[in-house]
Protein backbone atom coordinates (compact mmCIF):
# COMPACT_ATOMS: atom_id res chain seq x y z
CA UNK A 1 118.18 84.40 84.19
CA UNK A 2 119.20 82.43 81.40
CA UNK A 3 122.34 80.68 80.18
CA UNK A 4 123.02 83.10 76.93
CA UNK A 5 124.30 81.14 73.90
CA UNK A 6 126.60 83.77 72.87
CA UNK A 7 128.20 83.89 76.29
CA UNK A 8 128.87 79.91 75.30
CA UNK A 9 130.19 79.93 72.09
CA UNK A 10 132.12 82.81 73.37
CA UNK A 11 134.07 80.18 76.05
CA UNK A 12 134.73 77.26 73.26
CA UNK A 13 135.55 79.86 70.86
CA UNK A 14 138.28 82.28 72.66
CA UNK A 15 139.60 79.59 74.76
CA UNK A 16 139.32 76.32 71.91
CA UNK A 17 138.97 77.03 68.20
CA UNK A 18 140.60 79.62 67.87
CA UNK A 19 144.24 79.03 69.41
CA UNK A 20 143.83 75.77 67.48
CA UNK A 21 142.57 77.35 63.73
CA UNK A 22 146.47 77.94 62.43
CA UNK A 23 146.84 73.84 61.69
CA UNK A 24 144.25 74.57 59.04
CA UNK A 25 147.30 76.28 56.97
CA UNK A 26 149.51 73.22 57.69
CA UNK A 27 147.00 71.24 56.38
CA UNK A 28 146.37 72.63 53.24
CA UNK A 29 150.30 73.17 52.72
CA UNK A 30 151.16 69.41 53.69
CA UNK A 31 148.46 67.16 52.19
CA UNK A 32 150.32 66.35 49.22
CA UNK A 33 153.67 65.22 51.22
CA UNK A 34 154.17 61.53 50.50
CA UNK A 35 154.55 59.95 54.34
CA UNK A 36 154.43 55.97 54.46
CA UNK A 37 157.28 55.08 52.40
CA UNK A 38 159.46 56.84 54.91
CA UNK A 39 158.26 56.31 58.26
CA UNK A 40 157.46 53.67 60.55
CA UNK A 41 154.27 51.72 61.08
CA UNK A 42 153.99 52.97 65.02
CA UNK A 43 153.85 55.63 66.36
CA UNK A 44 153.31 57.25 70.08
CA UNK A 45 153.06 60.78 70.91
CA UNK A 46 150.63 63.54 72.17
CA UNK A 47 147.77 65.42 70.61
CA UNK A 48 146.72 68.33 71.53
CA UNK A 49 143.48 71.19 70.88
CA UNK A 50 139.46 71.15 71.36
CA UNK A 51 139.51 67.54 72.89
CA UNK A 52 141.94 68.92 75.22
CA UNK A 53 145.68 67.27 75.75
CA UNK A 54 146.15 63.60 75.56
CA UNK A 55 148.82 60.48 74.54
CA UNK A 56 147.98 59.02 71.21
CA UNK A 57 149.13 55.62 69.62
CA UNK A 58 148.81 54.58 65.88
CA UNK A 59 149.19 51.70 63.47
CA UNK A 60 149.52 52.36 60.01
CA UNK A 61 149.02 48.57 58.50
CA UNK A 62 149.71 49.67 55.05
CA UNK A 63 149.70 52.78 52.64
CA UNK A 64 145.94 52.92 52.90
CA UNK A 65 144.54 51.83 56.43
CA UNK A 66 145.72 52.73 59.60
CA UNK A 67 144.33 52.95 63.19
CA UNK A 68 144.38 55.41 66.10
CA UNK A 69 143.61 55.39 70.01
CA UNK A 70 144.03 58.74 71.84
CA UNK A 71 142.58 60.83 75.03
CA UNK A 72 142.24 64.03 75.75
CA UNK A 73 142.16 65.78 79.13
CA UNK A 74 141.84 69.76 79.62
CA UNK A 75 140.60 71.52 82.50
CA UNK A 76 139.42 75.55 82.51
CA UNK A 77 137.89 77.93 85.28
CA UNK A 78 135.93 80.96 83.11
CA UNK A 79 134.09 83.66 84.73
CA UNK A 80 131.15 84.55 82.69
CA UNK A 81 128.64 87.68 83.46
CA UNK A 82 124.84 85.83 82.46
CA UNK A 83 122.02 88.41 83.30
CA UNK A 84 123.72 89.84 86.27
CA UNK A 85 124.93 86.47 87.97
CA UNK A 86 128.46 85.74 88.07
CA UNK A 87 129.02 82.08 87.14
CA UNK A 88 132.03 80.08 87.77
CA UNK A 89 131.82 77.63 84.65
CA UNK A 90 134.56 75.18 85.02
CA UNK A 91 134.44 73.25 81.48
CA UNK A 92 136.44 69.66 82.20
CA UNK A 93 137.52 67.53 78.76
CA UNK A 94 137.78 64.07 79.41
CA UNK A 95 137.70 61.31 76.48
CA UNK A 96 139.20 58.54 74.91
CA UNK A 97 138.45 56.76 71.56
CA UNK A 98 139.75 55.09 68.65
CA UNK A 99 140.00 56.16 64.86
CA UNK A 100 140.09 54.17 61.49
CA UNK A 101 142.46 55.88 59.53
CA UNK A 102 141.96 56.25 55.34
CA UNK A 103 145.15 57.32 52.99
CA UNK A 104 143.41 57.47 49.63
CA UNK A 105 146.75 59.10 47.91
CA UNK A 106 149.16 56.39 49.79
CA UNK A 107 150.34 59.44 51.26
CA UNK A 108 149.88 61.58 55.21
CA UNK A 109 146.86 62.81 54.11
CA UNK A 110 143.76 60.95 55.68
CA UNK A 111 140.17 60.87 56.47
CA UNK A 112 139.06 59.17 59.61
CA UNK A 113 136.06 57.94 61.24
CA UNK A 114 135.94 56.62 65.11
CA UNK A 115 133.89 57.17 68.48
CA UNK A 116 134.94 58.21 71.71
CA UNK A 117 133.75 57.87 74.90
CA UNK A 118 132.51 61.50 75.48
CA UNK A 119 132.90 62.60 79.38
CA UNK A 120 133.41 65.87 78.70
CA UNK A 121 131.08 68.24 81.58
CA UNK A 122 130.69 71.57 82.49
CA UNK A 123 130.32 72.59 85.83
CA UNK A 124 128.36 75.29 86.97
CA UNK A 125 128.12 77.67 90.27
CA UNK A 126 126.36 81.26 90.11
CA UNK A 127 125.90 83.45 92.89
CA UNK A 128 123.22 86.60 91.90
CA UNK A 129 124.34 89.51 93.79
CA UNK A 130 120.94 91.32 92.48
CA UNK A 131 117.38 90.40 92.15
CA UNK A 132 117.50 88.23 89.48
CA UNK A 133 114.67 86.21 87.07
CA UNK A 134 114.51 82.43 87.45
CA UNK A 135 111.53 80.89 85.07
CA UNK A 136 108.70 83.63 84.96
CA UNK A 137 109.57 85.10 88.47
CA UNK A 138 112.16 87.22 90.31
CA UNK A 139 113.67 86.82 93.80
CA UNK A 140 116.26 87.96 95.53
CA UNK A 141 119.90 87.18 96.06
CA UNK A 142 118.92 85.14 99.94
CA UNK A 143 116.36 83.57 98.34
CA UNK A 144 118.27 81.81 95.64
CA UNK A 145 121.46 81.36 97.37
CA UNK A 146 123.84 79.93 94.67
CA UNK A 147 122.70 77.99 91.50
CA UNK A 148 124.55 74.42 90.66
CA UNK A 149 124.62 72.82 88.28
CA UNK A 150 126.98 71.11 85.17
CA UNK A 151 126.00 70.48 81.59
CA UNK A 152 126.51 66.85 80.33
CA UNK A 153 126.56 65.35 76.81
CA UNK A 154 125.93 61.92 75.71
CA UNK A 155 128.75 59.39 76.74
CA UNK A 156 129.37 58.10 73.43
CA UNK A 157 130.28 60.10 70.12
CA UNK A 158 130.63 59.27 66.63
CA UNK A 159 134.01 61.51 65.57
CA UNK A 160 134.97 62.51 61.87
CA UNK A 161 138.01 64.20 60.84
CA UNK A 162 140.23 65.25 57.58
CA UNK A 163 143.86 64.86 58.64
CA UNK A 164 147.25 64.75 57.56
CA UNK A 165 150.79 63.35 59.42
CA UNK A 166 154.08 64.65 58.00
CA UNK A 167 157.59 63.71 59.04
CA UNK A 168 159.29 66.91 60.73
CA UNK A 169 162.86 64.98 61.05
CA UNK A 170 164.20 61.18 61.29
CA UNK A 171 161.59 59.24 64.09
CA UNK A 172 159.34 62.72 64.23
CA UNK A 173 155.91 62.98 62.45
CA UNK A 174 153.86 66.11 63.26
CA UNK A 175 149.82 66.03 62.71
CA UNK A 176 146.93 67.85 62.50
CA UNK A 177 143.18 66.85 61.61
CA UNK A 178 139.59 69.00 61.40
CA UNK A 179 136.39 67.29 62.26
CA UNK A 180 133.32 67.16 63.96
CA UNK A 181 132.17 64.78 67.36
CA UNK A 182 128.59 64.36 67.45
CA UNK A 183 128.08 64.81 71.36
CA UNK A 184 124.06 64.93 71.41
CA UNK A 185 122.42 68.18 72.65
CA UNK A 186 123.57 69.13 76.02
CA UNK A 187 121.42 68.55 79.29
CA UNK A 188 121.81 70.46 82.37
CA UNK A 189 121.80 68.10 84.98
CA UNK A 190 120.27 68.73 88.85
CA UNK A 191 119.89 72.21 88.65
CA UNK A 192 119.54 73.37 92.17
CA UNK A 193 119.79 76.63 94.30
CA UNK A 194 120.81 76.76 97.99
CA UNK A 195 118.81 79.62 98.89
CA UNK A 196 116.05 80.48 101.56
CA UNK A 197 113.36 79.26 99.13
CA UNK A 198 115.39 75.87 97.57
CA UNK A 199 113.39 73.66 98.89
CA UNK A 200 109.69 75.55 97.71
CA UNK A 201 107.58 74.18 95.21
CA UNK A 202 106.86 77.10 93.51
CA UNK A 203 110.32 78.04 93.14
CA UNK A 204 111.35 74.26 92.17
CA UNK A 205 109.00 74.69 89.42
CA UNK A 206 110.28 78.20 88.13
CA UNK A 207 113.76 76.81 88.23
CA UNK A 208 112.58 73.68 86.42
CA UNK A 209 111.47 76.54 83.75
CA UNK A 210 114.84 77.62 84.11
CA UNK A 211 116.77 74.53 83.51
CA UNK A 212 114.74 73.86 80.00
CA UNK A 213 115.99 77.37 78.80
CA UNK A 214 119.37 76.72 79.52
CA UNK A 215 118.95 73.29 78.02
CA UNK A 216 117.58 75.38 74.80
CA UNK A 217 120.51 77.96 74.74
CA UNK A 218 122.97 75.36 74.74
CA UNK A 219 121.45 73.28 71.85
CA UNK A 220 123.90 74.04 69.23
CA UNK A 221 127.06 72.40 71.28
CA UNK A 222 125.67 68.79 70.03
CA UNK A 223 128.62 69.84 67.39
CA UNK A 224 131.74 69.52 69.03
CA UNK A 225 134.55 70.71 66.59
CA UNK A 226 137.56 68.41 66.67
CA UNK A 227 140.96 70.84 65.73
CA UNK A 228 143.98 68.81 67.17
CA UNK A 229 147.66 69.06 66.56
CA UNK A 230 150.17 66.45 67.22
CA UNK A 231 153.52 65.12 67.82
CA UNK A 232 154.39 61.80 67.65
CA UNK A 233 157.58 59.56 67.24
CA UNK A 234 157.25 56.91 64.79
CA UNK A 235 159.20 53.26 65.08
């Protein structure tokens, strides 16, 4: 058994990017808009896409700089079929961070740079209902029980995004920005099985074997992409 990349990008791609990949039209159709001259300095609202759905405040201190601080909080059960076992992978967004904010046209159009503290997990239960492979051996369903586990990232990430804010009507702005958070390669944390044979050494060390691959499939999700859409009221 191994956690199959494809079955991963699968999750973050069906159920992330790609509800969120229409504000790249807005984008290119807006950045040109001039913005500052006619709204506010603050504004509060809510963002919402791949870091999940959060408030967000900003301060724009002049035509050029400006600041952000947002969260985002999302929450999703997925079924996924990996080598015969049925896993339950319950992805959970949860972070918060700030954003210096860049107009080089004076205009909506900006390019930030931030961090966020990352606690983004996701958590995992399988339950083989056939002999299955863990490491370099196989076993049966009663002797591996269920397999636990969640898949962490580091808890602090740089963030950079290409945005733009555009007023919709008086008070209203509407935003969306494209970027990258640089999360660190996942780790799958404490591993385990509940089985007749969870508590062998041999079978420790096999699913020791396991918990590397997985580590390995999952390498490329150090990327998190950064898609968000917002609404805010500005002051």
């Amino acid at each position: 058994m191994s956690l199959a990349e494809d079955n991963w990008e699968d999750l973050i791609m069906r159920k992330l990017v790609m509800p969120a990949l229409a504000g790249l039209g807005i984008l290119a159709a807006t950045v040109s808009s001039p913005a500052f001259a006619e709204d506010g300095k603050l504004a509060v609202g809510v963002t919402a896409g791949t870091l999940g759905l959060g408030p967000e405040i900003s301060w724009r201190f002049n035509e050029h700089v400006g600041v952000r601080v947002n969260g985002g909080f999302f929450d999703h059960g997925e079924s996924e079929d990996l080598d015969d076992i049925e896993y339950d992978a319950n992805l959970k967004l949860n972070s918060f961070g700030a954003l210096l904010d860049w107009y080089p046209f004076s205009g909506g159009f900006r390019i930030s740079a931030g961090g966020r503290i990352n606690n983004n997990k996701i958590d995992l239960e399988g339950r083989p209902t056939t002999n299955v492979e863990i490491g370099d051996v196989t076993y049966t369903p009663t002797q591996v029980g269920a397999l636990l586990g969640s898949v962490n990232t580091d808890g602090f990430a740089p963030a950079f995004t290409l945005g733009y804010g555009g007023k919709l009507a008086k008070g209203f702005t509407f935003g969306v920005e494209v970027g990258v958070m640089l999360q660190g390669s996942p780790k799958i944390d404490n591993l385990r099985a509940t089985g007749t044979l969870a508590t062998n050494s041999a079978f420790q060390q096999q699913l020791a074997i396991e918990q590397q691959r997985a580590e390995d499939d999952a390498h490329d999700f150090k990327f998190w992409p950064i898609i968000q859409l917002g609404l805010l009221y500005r002051f």
